[in-house]
Protein backbone atom coordinates (compact mmCIF):
# COMPACT_ATOMS: atom_id res chain seq x y z
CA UNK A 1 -10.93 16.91 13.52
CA UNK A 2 -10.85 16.44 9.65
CA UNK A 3 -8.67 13.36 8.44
CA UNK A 4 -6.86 12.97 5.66
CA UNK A 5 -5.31 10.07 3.35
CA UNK A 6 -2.28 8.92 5.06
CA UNK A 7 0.61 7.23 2.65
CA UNK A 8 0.93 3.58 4.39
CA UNK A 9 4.02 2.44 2.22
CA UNK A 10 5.05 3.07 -1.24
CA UNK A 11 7.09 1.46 -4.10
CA UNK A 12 8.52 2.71 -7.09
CA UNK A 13 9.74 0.73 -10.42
CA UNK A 14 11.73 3.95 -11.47
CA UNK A 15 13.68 4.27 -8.76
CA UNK A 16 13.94 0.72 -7.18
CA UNK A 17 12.69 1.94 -3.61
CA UNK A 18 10.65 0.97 -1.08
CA UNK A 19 9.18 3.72 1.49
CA UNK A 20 7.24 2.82 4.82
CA UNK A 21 5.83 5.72 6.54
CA UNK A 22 7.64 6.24 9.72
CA UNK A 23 4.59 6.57 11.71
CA UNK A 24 4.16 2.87 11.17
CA UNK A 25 7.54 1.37 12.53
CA UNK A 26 5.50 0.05 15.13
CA UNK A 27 4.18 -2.58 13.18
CA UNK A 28 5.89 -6.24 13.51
CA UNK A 29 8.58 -6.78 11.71
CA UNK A 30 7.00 -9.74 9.70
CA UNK A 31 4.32 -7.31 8.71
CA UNK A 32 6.52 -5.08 7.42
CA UNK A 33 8.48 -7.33 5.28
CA UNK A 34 5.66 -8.57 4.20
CA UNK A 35 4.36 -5.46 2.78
CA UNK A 36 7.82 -4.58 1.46
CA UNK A 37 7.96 -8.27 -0.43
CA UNK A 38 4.32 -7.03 -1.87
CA UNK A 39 4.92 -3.63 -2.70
CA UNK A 40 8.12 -4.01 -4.90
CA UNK A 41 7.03 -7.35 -6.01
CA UNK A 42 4.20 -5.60 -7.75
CA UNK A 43 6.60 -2.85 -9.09
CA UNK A 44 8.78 -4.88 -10.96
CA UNK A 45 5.48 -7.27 -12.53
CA UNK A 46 3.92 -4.26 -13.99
CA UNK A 47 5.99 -1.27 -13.52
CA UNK A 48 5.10 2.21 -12.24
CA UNK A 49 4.59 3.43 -8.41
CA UNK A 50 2.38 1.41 -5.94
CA UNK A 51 1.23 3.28 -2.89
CA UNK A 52 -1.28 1.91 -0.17
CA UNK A 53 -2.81 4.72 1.17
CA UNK A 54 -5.48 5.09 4.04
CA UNK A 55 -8.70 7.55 3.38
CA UNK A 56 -10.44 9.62 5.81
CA UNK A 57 -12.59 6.65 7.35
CA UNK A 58 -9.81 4.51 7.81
CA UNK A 59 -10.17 2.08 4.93
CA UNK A 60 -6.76 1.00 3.14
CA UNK A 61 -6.76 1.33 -0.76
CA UNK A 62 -4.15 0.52 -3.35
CA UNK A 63 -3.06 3.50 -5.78
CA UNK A 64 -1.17 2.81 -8.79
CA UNK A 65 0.68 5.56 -11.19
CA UNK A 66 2.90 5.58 -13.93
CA UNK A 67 5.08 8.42 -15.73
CA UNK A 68 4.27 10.00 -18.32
CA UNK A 69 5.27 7.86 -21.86
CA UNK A 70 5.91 4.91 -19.75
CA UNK A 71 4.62 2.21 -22.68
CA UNK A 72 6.52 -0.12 -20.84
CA UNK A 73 3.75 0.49 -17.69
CA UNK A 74 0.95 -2.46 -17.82
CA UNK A 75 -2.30 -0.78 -16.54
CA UNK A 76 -4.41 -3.38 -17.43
CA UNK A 77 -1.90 -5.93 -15.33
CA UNK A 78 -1.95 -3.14 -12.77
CA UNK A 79 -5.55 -3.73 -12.17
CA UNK A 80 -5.85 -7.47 -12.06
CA UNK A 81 -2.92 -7.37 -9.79
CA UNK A 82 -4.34 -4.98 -6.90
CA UNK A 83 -7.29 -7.23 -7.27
CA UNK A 84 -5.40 -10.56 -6.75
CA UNK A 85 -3.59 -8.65 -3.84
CA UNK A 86 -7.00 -7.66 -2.66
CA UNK A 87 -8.18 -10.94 -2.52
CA UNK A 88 -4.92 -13.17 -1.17
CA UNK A 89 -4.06 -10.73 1.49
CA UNK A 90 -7.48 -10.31 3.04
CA UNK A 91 -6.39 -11.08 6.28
CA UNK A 92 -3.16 -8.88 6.33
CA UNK A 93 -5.27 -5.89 5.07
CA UNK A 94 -7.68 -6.07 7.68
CA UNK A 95 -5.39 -6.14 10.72
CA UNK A 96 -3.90 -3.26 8.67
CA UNK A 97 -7.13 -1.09 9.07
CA UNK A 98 -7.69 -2.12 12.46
CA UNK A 99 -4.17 -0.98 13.61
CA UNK A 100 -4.81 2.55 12.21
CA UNK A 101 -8.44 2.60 13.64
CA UNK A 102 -6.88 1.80 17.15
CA UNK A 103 -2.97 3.57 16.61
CA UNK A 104 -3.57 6.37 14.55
CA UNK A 105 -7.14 7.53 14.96
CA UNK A 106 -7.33 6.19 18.65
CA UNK A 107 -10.83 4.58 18.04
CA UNK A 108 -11.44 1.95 20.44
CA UNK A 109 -14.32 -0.66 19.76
């Protein structure tokens, strides 16, 4: 069976939302605050749409966008930030790729 990217959560500057994929209400609630804090946090520093998005082997990756003529979108800022996210919330992003390994794919190790 051929996987594909699955939308984790999303957040967008433009329209001041936050989206969590239903098929990950399961997750504790702390968890999913937490991502929620994260995701618009990083909306309103640089602007644009973040979405954390799992690929076909399971790893989680951050995508960033912007609209078209948005000068006010920092893509430089964008960068360093998934980076600093990368690195501070090792531990969160981890457990977050194990729980779709074992929940969503159904791999057990």
């Amino acid at each position: 069976m051929e996987q594909q990217e699955l939308v984790l959560c999303a957040a967008s500057a433009y329209e001041k939302k936050f989206y969590l994929n239903q098929e990950f209400f399961g997750l504790p609630q702390d968890v999913k605050d937490e991502l929620k804090i994260m995701c618009v946090l990083f909306t309103e520093d640089v602007g644009g749409i973040l979405e954390m998005v799992y690929g076909e082997e399971g790893e989680l990756s951050f995508r960033t966008s912007c609209d078209e003529g948005d000068y006010l979108y920092d893509e430089i800022g964008s960068v360093l930030k998934v980076k600093e996210l990368q690195r501070e919330k090792t531990e969160l992003l981890e457990s977050l790729q194990m729980y779709y390994r074992v929940f969503i794919l159904g791999e057990f190790e």
